[in-house]
Protein backbone atom coordinates (compact mmCIF):
# COMPACT_ATOMS: atom_id res chain seq x y z
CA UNK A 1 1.52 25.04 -44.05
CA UNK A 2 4.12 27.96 -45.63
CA UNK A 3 7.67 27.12 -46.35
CA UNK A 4 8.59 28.80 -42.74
CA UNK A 5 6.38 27.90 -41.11
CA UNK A 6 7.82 23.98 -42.10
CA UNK A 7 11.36 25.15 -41.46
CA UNK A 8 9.88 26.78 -38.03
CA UNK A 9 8.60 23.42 -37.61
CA UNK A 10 11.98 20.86 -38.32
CA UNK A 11 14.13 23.27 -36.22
CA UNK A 12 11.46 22.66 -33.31
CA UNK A 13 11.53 19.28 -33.70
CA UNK A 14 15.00 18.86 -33.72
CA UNK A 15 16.41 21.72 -31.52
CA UNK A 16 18.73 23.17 -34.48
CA UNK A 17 18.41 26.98 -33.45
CA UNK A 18 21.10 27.78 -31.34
CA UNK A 19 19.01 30.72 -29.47
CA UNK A 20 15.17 32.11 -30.59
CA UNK A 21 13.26 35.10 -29.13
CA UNK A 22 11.54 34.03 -25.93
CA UNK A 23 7.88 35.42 -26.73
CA UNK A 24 4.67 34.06 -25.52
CA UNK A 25 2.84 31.25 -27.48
CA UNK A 26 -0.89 31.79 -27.97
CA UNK A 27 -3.64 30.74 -26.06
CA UNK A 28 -5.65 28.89 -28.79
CA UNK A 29 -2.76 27.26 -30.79
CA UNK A 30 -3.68 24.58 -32.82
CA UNK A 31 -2.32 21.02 -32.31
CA UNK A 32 -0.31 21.79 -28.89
CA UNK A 33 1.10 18.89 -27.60
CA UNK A 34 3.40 17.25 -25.43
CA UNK A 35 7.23 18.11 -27.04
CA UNK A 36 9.98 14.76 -26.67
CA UNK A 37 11.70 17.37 -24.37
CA UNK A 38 9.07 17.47 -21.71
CA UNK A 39 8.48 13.90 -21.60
CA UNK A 40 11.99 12.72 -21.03
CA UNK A 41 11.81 15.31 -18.36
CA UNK A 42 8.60 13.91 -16.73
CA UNK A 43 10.72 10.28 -17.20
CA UNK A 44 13.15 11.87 -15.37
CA UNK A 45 11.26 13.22 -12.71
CA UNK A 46 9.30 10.09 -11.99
CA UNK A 47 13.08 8.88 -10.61
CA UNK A 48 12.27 11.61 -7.47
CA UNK A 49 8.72 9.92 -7.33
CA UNK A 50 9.84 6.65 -7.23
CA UNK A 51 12.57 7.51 -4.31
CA UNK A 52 9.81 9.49 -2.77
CA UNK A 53 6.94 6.61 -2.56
CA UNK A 54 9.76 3.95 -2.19
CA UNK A 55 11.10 5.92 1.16
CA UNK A 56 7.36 5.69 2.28
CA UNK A 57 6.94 2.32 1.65
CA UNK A 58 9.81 1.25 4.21
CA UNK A 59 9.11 4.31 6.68
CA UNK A 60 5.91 2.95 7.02
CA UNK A 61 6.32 -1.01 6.70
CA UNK A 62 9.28 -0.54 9.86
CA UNK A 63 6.16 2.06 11.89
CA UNK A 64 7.91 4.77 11.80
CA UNK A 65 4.50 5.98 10.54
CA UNK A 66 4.18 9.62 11.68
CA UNK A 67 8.13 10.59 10.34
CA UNK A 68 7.41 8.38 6.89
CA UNK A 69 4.35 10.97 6.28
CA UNK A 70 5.66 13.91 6.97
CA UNK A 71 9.09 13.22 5.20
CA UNK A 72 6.99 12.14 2.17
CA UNK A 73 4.56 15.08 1.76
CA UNK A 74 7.76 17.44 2.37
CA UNK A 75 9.56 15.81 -0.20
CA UNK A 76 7.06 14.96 -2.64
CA UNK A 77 6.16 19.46 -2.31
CA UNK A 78 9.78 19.34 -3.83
CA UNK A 79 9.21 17.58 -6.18
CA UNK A 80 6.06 18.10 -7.60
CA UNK A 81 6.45 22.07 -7.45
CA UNK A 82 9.53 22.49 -9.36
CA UNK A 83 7.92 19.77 -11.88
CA UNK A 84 4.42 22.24 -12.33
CA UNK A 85 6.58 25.41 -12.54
CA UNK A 86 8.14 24.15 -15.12
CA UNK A 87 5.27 22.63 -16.87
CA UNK A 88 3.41 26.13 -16.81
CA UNK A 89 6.41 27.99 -18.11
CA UNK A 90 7.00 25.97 -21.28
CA UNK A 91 3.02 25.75 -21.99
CA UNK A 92 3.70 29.79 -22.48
CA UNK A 93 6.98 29.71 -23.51
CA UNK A 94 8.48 26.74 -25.11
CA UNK A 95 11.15 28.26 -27.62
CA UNK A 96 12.66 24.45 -27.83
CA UNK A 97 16.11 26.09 -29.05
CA UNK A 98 19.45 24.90 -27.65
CA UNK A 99 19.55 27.47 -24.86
CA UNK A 100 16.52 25.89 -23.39
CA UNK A 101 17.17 22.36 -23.94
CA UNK A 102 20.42 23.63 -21.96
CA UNK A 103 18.69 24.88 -19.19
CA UNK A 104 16.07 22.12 -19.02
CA UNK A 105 18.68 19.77 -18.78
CA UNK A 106 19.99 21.63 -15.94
CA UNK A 107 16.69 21.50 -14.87
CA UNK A 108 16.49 17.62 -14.86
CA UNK A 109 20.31 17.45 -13.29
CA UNK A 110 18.43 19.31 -10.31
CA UNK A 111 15.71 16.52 -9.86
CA UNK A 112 18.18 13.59 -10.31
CA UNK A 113 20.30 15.39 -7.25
CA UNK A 114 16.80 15.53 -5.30
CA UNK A 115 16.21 12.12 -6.17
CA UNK A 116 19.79 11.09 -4.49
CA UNK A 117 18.71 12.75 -1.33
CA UNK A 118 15.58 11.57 -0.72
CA UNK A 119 16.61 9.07 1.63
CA UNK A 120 18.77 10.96 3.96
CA UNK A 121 15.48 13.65 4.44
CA UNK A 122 13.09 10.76 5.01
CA UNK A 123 15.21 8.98 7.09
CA UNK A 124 17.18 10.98 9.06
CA UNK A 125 15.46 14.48 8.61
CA UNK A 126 19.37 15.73 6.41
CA UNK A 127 17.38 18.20 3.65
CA UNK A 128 21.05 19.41 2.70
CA UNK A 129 20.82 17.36 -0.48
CA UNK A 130 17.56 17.88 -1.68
CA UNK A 131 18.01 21.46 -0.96
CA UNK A 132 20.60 21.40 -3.28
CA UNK A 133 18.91 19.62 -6.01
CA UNK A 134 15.91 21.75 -5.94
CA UNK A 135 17.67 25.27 -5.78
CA UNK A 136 19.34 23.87 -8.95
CA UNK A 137 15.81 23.43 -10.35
CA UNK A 138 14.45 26.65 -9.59
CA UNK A 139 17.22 28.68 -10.43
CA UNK A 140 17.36 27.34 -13.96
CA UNK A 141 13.95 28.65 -14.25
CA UNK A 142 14.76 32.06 -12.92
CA UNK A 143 17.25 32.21 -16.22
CA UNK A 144 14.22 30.98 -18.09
CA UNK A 145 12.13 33.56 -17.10
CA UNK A 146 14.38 36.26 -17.69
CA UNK A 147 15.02 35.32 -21.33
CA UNK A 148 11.06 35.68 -21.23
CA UNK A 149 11.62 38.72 -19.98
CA UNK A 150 14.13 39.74 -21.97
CA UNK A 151 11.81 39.04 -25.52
CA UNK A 152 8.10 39.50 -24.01
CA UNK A 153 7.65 43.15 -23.10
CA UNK A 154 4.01 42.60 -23.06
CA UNK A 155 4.52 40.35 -20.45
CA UNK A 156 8.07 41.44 -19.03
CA UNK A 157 6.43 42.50 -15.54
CA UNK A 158 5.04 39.24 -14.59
CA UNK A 159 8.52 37.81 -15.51
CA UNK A 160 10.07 39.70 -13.35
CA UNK A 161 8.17 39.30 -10.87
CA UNK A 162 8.72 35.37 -11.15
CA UNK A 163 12.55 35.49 -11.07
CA UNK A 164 12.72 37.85 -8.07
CA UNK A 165 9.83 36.03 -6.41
CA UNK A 166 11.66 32.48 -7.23
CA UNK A 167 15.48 33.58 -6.02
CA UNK A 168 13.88 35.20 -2.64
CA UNK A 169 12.51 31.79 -2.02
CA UNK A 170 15.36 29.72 -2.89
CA UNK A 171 17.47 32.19 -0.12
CA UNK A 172 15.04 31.42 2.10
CA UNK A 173 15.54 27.15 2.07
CA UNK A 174 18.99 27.98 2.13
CA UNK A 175 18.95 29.75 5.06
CA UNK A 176 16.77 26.89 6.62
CA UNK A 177 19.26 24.59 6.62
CA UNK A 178 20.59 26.84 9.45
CA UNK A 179 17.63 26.74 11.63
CA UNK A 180 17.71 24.55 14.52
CA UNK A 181 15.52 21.69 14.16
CA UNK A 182 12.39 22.84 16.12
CA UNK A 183 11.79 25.17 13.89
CA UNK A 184 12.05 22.95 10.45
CA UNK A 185 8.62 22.42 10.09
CA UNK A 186 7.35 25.97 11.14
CA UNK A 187 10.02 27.03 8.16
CA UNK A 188 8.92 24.72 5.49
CA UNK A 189 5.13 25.94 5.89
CA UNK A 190 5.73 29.22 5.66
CA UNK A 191 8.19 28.86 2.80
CA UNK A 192 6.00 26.89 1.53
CA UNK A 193 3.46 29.40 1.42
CA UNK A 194 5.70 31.79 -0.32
CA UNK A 195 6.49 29.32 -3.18
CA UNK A 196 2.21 29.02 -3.79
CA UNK A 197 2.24 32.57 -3.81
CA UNK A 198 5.15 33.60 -6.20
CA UNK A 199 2.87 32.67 -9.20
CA UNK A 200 -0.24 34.43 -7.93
CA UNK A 201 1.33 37.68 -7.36
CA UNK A 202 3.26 37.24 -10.72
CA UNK A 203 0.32 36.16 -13.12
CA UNK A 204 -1.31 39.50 -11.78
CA UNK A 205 0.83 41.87 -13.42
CA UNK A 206 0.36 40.25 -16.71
CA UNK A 207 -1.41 36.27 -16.97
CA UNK A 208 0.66 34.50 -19.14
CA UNK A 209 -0.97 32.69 -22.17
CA UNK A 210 -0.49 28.80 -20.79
CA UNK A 211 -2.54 26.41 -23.28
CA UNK A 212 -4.99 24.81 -21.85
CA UNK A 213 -5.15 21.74 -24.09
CA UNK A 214 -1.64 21.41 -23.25
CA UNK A 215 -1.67 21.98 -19.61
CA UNK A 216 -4.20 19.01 -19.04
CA UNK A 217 -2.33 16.56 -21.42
CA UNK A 218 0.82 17.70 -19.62
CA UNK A 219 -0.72 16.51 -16.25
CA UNK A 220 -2.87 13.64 -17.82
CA UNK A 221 0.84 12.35 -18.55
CA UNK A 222 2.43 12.73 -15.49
CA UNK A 223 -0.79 10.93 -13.37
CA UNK A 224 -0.11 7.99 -16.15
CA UNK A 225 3.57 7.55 -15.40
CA UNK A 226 2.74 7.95 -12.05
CA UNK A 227 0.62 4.97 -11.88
CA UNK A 228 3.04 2.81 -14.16
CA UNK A 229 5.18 3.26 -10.78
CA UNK A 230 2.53 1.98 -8.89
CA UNK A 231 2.14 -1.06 -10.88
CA UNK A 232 5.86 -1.33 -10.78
CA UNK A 233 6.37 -0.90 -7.23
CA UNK A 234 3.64 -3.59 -6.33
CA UNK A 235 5.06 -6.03 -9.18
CA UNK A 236 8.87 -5.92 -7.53
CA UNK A 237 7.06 -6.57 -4.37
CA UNK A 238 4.82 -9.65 -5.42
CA UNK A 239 8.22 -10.68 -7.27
CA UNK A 240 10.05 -10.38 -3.70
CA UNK A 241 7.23 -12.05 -2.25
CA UNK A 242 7.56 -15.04 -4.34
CA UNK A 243 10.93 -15.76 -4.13
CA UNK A 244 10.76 -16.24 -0.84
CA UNK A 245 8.15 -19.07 -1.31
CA UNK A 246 4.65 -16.86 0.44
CA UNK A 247 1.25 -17.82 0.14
CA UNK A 248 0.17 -17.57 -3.30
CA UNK A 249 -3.60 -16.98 -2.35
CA UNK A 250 -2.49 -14.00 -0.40
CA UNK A 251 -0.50 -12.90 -3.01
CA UNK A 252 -3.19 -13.31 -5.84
CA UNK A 253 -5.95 -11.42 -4.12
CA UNK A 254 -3.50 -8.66 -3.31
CA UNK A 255 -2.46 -8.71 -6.62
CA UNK A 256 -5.67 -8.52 -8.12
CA UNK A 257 -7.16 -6.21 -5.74
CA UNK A 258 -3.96 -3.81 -6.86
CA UNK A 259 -4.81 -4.02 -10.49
CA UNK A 260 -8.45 -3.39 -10.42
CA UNK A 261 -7.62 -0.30 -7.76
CA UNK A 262 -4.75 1.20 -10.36
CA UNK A 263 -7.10 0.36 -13.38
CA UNK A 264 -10.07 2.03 -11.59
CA UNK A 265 -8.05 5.04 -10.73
CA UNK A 266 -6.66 5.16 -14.62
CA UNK A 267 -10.31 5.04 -15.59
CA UNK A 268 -11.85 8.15 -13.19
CA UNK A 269 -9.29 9.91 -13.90
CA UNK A 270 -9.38 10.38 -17.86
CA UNK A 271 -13.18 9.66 -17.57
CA UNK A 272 -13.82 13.67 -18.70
CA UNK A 273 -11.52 15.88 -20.82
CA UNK A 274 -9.93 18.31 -18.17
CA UNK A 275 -9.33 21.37 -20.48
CA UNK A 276 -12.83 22.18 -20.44
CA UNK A 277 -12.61 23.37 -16.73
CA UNK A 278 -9.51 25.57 -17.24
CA UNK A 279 -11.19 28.47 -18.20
CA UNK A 280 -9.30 31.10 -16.14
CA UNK A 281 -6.38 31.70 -14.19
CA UNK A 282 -8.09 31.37 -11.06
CA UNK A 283 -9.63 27.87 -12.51
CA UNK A 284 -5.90 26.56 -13.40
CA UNK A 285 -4.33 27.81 -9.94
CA UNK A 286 -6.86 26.01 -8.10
CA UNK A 287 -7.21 22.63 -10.41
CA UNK A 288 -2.85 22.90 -11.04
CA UNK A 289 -2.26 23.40 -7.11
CA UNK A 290 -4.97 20.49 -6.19
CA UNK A 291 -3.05 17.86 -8.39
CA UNK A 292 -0.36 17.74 -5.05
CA UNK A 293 -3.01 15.64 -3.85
CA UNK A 294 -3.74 13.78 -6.92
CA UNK A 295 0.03 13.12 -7.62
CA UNK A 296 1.09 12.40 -4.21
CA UNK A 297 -1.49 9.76 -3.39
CA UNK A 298 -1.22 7.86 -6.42
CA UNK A 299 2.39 7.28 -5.51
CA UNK A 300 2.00 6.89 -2.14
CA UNK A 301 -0.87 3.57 -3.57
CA UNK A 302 2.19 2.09 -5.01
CA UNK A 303 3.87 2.27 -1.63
CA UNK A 304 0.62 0.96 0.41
CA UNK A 305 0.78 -1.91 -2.14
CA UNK A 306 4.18 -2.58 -0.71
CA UNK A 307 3.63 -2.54 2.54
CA UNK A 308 1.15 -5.24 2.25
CA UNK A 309 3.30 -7.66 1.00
CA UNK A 310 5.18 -6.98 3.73
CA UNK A 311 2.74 -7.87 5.93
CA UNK A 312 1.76 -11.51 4.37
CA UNK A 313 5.47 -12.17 3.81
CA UNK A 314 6.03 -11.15 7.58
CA UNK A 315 8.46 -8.66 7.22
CA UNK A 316 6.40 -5.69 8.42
CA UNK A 317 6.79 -4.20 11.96
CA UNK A 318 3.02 -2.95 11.87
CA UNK A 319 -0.16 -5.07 11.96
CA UNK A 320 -3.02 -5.46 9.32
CA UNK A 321 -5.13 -2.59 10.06
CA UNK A 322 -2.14 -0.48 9.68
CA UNK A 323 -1.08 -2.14 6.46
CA UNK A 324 -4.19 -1.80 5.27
CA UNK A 325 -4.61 1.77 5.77
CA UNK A 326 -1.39 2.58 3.92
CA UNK A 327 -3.52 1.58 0.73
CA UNK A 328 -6.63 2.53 1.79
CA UNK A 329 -6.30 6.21 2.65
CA UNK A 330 -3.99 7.10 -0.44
CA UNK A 331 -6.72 5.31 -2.55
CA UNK A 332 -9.33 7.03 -0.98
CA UNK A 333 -7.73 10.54 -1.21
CA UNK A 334 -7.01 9.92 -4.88
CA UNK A 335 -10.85 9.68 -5.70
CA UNK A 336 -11.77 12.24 -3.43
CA UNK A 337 -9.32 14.61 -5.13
CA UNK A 338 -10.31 13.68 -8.93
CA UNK A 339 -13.53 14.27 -7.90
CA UNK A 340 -12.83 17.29 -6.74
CA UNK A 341 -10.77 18.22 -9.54
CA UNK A 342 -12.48 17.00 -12.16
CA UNK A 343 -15.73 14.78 -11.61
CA UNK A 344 -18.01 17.42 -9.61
CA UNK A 345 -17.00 20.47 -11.99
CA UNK A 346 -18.72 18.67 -14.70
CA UNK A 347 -22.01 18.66 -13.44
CA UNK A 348 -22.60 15.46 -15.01
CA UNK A 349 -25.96 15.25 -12.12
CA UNK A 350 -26.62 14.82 -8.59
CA UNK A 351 -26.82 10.45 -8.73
CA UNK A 352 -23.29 10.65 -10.65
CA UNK A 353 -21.73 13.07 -8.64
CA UNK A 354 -22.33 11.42 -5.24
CA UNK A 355 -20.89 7.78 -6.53
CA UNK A 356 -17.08 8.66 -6.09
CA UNK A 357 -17.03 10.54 -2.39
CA UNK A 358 -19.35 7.24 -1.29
CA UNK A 359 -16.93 4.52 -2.84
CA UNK A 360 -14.48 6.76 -0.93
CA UNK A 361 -15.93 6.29 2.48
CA UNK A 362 -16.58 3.18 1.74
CA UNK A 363 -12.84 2.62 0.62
CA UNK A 364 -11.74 3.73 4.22
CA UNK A 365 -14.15 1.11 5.81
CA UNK A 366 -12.63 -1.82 3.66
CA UNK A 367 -9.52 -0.87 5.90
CA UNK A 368 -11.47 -3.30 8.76
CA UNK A 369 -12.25 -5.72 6.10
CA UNK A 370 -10.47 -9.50 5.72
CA UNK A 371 -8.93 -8.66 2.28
CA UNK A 372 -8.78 -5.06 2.27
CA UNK A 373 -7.06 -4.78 -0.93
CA UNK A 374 -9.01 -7.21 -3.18
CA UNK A 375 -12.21 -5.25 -1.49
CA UNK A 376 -10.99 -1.72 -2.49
CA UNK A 377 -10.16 -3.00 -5.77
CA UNK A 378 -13.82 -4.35 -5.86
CA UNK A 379 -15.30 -0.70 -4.57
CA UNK A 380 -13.64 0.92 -7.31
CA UNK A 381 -14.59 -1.27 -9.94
CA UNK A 382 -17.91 -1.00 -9.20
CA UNK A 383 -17.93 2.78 -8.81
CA UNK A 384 -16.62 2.72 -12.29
CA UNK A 385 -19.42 0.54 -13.57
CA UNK A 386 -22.03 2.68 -11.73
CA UNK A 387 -21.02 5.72 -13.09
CA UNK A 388 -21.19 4.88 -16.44
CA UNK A 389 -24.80 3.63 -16.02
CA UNK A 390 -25.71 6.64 -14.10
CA UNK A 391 -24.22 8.74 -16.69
CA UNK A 392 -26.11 6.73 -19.51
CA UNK A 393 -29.64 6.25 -17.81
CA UNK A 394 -32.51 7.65 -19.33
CA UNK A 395 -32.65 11.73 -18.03
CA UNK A 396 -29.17 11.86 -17.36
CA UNK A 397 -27.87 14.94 -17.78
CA UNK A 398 -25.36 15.03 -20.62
CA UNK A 399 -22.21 15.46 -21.32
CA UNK A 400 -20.97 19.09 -22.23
């Protein structure tokens, strides 16, 4: 490495360049990682998540089933967009000089304020807050992409286009806290559809060179710390549990079944690496857009965990089935959208492919079973071991 290229390197690391030319990173940079930067900012973000999936878990343990669902997907949209927006931009454009730690920190300021008003929108439908909090999010990233702007004119146009497209938006939740309340959810979908738009009609002026490498550790990261939250949020509720003197055979099998589920779910989901399938911008939109599903259900796990200690500890307005199904289905939509994502693309053969959509169904059955969360846990253990003797048999098809 050249004597700049070192200095380049130390003022990087330690953010000592007050303000550096925005211009676009390349495509095929060697040894791209994660920055400190964007992991306290996932650490910070995983405070929203945590709200988000805790909200759920009491929604739904109290049967206020229907209005814990849709307050959580609403939210966790919130949440999760302004966290892959950002993610994108800095895999193209990470200048790491003070300006943009500035602005990232104004950034994280904006999900800490949507974390403090995630329970007034879950509970009582108030979105004033987390309006609030998630303007200030996107807004710092329309002064991001103007610097971009600013210092890329190869790719000035698609900058541009994502400022204008991103303040047009933010006028329009604004204005929706205006709207009566029959038409809330008519608003969010269709500003919802204008946020998933914004970076399709921007990338086509001019695609901006997002590292693939980086993208997928980037979201490899975020699905970890998401399940940490899950183990965390079922550990304070087996702690609860105890205190108050419940049945510790309940409580084990729950417990176990919890661990094997979250292990199971670590294990599909860094089974193949995920670069290899981001091989164009239509590839990323569709595999970045279909980790909503990923993301949200792996939280929402944690919360299902919850509720089921609230049901052996007696403290649950709903019955078993229900609690049950609070596990089941997130568990079940987590595998079915990994394998979407990133088991099926692989091609890894027919036997192999058709193992994760089956322990799914059979995931959603367990729901009628006696121990429905030591049984998933079992289901997904075993689709773990299957797979890797499917993938290892004799004529498999191999690995690319």
């Amino acid at each position: 490495m050249r004597a700049d290229q070192e200095d380049e390197a130390g003022d990087r690391a330690s953010g000592g360049v007050w303000y550096r030319p925005m211009v676009a990173r390349t495509t095929d940079e060697g040894h791209r990682s994660a920055t400190v930067l964007e992991l306290f900012f996932d650490l910070c973000f995983v405070v929203a998540v945590a709200q988000a999936a805790s909200a759920l878990h009491h929604e739904v343990a109290e049967d206020h089933v229907g209005d814990g669902l849709v307050g959580y997907a609403t939210v966790f949209f919130a949440i999760w967009w302004a966290w892959m927006n950002f993610t994108w931009f800095a895999s193209a454009y990470d200048t790491d000089d003070v300006a943009y730690r500035l602005t990232t920190l104004v950034q994280i300021a904006g999900a800490l304020i949507l974390a403090a008003g995630v329970p007034d929108a879950m509970d009582g439908s108030d979105f004033t807050v987390i309006t609030v909090g998630y303007v200030v999010m996107r807004l710092a990233m329309v002064t991001q992409w103007l610097r971009a702007a600013a210092a890329d004119p190869p790719h000035r146009r698609s900058s541009l286009r994502f400022a204008t497209g991103i303040v047009v938006v933010q006028l329009g939740w604004v204005l929706r806290l205006a709207l009566p309340d029959e038409l809330g959810m008519a608003s969010f979908l269709a500003l919802v559809a204008a946020e998933l738009a914004v970076p399709i009609w921007a990338e086509r002026a001019a695609p901006t060179t997002w590292h693939p490498r980086h993208i997928a550790e980037r979201y490899g990261l975020f699905t970890l710390i998401v399940l940490g939250e899950c183990v965390l949020a079922s550990t304070l509720a087996i702690q609860t549990a105890l205190d108050e003197d419940a049945a510790l055979a309940d409580l084990a099998t729950t417990a176990a079944g919890g661990l094997l589920t979250v292990f199971g779910m670590w294990w599909l989901y860094f089974a193949k690496e995920a670069h290899e399938l981001l091989t164009s911008l239509r590839a990323g939109i569709v595999w970045g857009y279909g980790h909503y599903l990923v993301f949200a259900s792996a939280a929402a796990v944690g919360a299902g965990l919850a509720v089921n200690v609230d049901y052996l500890t007696d403290h649950a307005a709903i019955g078993a089935r229900a609690s049950a199904a609070a596990f089941t289905i997130p568990v079940a939509l987590f595998l079915l959208a990994v394998w979407a994502l990133q088991v099926r693309p692989h091609h890894l053969g027919r036997w192999h492919s058709a193992v994760t959509p089956a322990t799914a169904v059979l995931v959603l059955a367990s729901t009628l079973a006696p121990e429905p969360v030591l049984v998933t846990g079992i289901l997904v253990a075993v689709m773990i071991a299957v797979s890797l003797v499917t993938l290892h048999r004799p004529g498999a098809v191999p690995a690319p």
